[in-house]
N, C-alpha and C. Protein backbone atom coordinates (compact mmCIF):
# COMPACT_ATOMS: atom_id res chain seq x y z
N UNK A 1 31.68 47.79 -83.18
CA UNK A 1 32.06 46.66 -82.37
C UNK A 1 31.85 45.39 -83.19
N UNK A 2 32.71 44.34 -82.98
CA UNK A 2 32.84 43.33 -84.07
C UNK A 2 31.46 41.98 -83.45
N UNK A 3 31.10 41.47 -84.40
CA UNK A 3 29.79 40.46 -83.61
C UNK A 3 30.15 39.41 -83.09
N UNK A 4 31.68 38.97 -82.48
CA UNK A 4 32.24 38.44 -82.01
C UNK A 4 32.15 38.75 -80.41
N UNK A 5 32.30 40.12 -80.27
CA UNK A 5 32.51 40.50 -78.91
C UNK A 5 31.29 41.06 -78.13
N UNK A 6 30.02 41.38 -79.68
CA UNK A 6 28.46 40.62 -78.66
C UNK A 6 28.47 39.47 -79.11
N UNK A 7 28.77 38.62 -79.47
CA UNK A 7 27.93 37.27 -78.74
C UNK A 7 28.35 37.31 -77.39
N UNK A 8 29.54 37.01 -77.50
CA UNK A 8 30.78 36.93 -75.94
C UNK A 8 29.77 38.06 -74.86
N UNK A 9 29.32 38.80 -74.99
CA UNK A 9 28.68 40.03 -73.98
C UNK A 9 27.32 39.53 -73.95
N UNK A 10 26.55 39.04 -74.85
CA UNK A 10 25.26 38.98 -74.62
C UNK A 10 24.92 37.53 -74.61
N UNK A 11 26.07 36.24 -74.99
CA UNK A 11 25.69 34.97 -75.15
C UNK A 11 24.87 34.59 -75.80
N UNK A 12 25.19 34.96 -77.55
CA UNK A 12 24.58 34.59 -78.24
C UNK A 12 24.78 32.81 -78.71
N UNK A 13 25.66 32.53 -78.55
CA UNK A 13 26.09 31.55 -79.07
C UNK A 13 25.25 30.19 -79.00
N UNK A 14 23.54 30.28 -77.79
CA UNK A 14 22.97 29.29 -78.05
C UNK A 14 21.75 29.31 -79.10
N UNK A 15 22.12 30.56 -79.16
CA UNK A 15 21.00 31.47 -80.73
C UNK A 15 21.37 31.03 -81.87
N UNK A 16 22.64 31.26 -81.67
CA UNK A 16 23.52 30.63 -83.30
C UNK A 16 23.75 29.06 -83.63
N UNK A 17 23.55 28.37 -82.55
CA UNK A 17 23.80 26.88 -82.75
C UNK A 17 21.93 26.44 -83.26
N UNK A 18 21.21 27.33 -82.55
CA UNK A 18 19.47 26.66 -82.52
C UNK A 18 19.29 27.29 -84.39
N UNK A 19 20.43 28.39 -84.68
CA UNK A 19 19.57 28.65 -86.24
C UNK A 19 20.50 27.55 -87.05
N UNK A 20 21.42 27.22 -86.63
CA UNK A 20 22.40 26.25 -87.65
C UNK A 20 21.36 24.84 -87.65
N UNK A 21 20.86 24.59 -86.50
CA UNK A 21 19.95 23.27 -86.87
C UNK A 21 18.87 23.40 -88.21
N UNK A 22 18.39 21.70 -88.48
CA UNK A 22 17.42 21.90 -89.40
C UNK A 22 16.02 22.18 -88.68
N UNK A 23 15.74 22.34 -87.48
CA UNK A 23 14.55 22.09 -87.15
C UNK A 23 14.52 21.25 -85.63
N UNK A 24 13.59 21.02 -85.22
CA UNK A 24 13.45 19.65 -83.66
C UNK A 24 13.67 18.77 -84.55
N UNK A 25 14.58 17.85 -83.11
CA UNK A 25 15.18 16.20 -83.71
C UNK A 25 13.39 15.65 -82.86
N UNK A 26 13.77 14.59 -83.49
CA UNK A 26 13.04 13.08 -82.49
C UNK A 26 12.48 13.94 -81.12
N UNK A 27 13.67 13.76 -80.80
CA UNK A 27 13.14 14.17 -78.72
C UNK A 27 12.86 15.47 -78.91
N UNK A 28 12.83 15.93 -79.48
CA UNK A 28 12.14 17.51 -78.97
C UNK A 28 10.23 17.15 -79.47
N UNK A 29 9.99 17.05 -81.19
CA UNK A 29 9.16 16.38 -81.58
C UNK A 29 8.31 15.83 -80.08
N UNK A 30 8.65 14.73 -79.42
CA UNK A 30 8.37 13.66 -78.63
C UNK A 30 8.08 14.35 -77.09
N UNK A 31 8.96 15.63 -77.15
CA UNK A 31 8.41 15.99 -75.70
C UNK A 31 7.47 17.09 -75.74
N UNK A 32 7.35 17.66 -77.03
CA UNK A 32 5.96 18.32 -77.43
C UNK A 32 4.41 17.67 -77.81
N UNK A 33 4.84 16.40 -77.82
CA UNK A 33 3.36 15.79 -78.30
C UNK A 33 3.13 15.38 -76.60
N UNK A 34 4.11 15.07 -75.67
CA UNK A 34 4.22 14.68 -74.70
C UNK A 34 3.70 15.59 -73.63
N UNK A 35 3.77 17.38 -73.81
CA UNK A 35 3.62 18.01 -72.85
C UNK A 35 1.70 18.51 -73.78
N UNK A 36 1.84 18.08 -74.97
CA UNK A 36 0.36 18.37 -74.80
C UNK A 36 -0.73 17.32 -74.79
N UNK A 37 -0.06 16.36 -74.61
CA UNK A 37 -0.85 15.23 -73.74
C UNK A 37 -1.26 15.57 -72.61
N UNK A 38 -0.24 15.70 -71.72
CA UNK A 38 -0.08 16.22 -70.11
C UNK A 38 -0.90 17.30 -70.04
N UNK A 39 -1.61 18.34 -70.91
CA UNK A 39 -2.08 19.27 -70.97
C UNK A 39 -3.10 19.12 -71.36
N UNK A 40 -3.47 18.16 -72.21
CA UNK A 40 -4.79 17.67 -72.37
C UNK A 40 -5.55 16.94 -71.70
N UNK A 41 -4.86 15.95 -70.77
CA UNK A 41 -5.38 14.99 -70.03
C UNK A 41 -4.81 15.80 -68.32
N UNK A 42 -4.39 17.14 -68.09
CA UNK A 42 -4.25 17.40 -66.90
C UNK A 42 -5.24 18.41 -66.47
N UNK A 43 -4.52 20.22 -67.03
CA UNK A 43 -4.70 21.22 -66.88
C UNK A 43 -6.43 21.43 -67.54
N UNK A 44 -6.13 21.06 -68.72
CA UNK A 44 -7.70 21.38 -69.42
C UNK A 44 -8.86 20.70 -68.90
N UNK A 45 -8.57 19.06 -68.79
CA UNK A 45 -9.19 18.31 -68.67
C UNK A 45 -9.90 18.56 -67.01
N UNK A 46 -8.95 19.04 -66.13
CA UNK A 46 -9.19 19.84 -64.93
C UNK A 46 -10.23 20.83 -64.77
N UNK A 47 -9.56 21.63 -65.42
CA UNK A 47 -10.83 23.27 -65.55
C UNK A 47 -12.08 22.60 -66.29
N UNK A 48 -12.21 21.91 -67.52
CA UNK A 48 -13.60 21.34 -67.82
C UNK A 48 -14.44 20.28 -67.26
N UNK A 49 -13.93 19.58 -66.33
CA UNK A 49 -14.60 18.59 -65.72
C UNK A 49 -15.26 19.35 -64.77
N UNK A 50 -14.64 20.51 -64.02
CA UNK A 50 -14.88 21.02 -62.99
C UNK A 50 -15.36 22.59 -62.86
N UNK A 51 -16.15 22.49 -64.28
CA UNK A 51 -16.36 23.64 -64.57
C UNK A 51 -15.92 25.22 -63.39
N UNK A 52 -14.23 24.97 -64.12
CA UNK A 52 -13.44 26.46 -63.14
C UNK A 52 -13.46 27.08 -64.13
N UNK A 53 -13.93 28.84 -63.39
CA UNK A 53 -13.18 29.80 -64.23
C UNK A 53 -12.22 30.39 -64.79
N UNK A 54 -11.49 30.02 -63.49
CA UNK A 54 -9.98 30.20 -63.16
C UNK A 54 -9.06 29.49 -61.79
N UNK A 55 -7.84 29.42 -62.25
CA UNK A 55 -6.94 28.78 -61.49
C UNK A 55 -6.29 29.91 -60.81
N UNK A 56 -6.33 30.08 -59.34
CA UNK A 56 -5.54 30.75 -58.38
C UNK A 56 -4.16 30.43 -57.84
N UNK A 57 -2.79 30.97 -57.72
CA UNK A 57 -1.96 30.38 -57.67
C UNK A 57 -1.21 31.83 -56.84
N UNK A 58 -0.20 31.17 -55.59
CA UNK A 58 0.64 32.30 -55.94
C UNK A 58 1.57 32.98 -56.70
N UNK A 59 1.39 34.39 -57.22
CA UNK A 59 2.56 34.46 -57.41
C UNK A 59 4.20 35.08 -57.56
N UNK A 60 5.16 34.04 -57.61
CA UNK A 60 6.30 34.58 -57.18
C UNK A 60 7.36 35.10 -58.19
N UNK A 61 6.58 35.74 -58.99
CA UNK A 61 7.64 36.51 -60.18
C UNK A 61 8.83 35.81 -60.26
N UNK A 62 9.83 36.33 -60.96
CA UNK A 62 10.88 36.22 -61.63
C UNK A 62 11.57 34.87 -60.12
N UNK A 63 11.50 34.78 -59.20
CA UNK A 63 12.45 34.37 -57.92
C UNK A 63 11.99 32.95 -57.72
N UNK A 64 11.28 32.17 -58.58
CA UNK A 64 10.88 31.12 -58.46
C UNK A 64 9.62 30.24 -59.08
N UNK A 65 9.81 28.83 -59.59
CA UNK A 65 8.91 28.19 -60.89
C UNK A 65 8.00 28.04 -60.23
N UNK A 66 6.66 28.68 -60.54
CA UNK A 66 5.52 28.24 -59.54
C UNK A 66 4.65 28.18 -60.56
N UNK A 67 2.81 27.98 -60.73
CA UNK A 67 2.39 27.13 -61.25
C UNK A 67 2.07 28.04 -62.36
N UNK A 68 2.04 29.26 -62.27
CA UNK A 68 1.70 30.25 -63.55
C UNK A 68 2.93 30.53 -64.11
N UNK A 69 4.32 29.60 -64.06
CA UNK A 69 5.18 29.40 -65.33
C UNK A 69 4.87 28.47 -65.91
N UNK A 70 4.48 26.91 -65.50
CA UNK A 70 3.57 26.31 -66.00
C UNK A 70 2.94 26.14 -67.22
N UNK A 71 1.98 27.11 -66.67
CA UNK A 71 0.85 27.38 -67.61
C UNK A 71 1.07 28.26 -68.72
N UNK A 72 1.97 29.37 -68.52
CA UNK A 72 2.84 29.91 -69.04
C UNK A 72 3.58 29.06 -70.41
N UNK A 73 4.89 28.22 -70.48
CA UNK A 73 4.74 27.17 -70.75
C UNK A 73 3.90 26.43 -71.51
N UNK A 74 2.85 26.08 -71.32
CA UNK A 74 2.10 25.40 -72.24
C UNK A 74 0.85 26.30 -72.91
N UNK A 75 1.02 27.76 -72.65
CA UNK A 75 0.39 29.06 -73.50
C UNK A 75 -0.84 29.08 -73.32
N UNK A 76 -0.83 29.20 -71.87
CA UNK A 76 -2.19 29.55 -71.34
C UNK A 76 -2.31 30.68 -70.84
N UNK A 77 -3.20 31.40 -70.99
CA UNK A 77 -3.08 33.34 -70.20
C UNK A 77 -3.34 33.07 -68.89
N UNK A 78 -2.62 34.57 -68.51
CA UNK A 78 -2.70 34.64 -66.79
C UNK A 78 -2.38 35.91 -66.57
N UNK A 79 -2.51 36.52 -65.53
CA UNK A 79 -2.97 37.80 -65.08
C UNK A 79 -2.18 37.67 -63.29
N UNK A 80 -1.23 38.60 -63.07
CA UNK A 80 -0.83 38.39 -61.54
C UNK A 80 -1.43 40.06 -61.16
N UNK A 81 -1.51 39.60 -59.57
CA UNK A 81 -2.62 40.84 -59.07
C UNK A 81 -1.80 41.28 -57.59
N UNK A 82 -1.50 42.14 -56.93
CA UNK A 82 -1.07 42.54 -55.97
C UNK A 82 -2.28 41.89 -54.99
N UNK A 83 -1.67 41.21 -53.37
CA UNK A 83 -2.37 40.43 -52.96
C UNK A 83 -1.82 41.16 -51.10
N UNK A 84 -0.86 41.38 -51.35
CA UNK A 84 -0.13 41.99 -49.66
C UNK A 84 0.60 42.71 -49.85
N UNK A 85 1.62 42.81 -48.73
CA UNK A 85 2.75 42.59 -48.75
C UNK A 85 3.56 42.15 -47.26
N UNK A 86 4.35 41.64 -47.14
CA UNK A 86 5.27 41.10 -46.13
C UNK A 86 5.29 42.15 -45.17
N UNK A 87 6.02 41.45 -43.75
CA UNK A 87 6.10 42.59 -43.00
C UNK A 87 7.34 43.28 -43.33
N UNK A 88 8.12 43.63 -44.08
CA UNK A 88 9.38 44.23 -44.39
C UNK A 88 8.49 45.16 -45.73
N UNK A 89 7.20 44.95 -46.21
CA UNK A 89 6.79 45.92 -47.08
C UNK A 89 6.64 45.91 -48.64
N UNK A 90 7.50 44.56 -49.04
CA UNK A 90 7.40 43.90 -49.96
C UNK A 90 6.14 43.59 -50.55
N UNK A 91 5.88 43.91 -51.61
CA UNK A 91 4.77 43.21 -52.32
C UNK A 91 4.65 41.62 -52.81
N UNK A 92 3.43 41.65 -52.71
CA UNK A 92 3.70 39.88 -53.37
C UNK A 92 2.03 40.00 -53.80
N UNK A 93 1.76 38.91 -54.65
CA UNK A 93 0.64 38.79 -55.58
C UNK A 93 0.40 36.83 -55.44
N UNK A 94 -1.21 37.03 -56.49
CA UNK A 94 -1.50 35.90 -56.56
C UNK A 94 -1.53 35.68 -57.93
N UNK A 95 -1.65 34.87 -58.54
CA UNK A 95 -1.97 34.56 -60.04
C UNK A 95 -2.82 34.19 -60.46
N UNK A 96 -3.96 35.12 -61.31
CA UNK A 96 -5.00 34.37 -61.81
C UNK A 96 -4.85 33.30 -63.81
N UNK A 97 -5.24 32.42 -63.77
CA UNK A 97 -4.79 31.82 -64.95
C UNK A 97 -6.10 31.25 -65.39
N UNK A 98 -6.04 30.70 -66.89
CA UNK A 98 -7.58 30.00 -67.15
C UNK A 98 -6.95 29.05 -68.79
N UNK A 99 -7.69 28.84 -69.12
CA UNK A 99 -7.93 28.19 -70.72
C UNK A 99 -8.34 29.45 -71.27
N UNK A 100 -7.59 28.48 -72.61
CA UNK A 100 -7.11 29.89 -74.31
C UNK A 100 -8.70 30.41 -74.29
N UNK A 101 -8.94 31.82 -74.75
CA UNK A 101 -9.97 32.07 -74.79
C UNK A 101 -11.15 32.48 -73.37
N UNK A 102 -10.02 32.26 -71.70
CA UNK A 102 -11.01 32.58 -70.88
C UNK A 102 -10.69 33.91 -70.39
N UNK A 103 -9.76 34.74 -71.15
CA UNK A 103 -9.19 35.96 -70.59
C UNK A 103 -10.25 36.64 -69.77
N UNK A 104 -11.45 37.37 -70.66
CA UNK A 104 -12.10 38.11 -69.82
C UNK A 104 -12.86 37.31 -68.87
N UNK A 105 -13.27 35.91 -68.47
CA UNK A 105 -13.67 35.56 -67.28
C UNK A 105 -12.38 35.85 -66.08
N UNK A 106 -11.37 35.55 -66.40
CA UNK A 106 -10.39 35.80 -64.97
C UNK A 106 -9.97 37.12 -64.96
N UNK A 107 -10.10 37.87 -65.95
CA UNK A 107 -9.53 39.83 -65.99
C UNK A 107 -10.92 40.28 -65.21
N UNK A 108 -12.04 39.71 -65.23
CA UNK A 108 -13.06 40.16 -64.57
C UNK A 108 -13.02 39.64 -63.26
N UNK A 109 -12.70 38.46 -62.54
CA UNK A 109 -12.55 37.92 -61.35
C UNK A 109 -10.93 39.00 -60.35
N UNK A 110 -9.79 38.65 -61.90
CA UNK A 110 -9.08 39.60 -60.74
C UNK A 110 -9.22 40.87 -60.44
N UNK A 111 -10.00 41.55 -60.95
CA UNK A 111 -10.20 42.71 -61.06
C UNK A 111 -11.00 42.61 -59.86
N UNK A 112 -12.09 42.17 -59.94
CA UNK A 112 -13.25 42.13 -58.58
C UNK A 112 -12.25 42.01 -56.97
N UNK A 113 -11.39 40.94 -57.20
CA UNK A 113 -10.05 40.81 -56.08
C UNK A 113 -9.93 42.17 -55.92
N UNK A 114 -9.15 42.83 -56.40
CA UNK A 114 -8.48 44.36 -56.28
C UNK A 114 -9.50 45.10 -55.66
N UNK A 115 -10.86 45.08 -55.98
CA UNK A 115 -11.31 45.79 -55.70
C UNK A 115 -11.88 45.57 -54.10
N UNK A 116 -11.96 44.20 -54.35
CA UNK A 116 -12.68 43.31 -52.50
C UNK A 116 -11.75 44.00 -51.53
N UNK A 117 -9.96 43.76 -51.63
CA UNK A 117 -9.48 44.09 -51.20
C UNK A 117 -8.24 45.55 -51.20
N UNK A 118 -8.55 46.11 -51.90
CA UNK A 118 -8.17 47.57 -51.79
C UNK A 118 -7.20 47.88 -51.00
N UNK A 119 -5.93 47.12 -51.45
CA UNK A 119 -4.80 46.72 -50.58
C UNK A 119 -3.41 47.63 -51.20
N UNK A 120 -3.26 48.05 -52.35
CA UNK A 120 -2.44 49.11 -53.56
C UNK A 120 -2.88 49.83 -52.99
N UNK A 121 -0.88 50.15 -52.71
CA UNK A 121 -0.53 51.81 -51.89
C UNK A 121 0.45 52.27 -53.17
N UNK A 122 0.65 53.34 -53.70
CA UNK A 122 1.87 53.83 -54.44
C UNK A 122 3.01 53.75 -53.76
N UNK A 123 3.78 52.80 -55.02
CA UNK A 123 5.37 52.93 -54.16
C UNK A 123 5.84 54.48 -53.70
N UNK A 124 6.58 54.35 -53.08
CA UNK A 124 7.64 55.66 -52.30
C UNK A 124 8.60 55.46 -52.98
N UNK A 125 8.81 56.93 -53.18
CA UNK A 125 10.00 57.37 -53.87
C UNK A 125 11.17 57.44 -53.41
N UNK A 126 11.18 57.75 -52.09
CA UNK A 126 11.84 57.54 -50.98
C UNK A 126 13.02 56.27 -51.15
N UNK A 127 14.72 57.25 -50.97
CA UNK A 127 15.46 55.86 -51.22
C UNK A 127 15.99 54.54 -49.80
């Protein structure tokens, strides 16, 4: 198959314009010193003033930007945990998140969750 007719199938074409550049212009530069400002003087500056272990959030996977894309985003770890599910049976979760380096304080907190509430049933196979 010719690499014409994957780009066209897989939309490569904003892959191929980002390698033809030399690098970030100005504004890209400017909104990276910019979002780790915002990150220095928000998120971090947050969890250390207030000595948190972790940030609780819901969360809503792939179906919507909620605060552990975020953090996500500015490359902070996070951990989502089965939390219910709806009355139609649906699962849904919360998000545990922290500062670089706090993995095992929140892998140990969500974990303790799971266990408080002992709420994980195996899906059904059932179509």
């Amino acid at each position: 198959m010719a690499m014409q007719e994957k780009i066209k199938e897989y939309g490569q074409n904003l892959f191929l314009e980002a390698q033809a550049t030399n690098g970030s212009s100005n504004k890209e530069k400017a909104a990276l010193q910019d979002m780790a400002r915002l990150t220095r003087d928000g998120f971090v500056k947050l969890m250390i003033e207030y000595n948190l272990d972790a940030l609780v959030t819901p969360f809503l996977g792939p179906y919507g930007v909620s605060v552990n894309s975020v953090l996500a985003i500015g490359g902070f770890p996070g951990i989502s945990v089965l939390a219910g599910y709806n009355s139609k049976g649906v699962p849904f979760g919360i998000y545990f998140g922290g500062l670089k380096g706090s993995e095992p304080k929140f892998i140990e907190i969500s974990y303790g969750f799971e266990q408080a509430i002992k709420i994980r049933k195996p899906p059904s196979l059932k179509p």
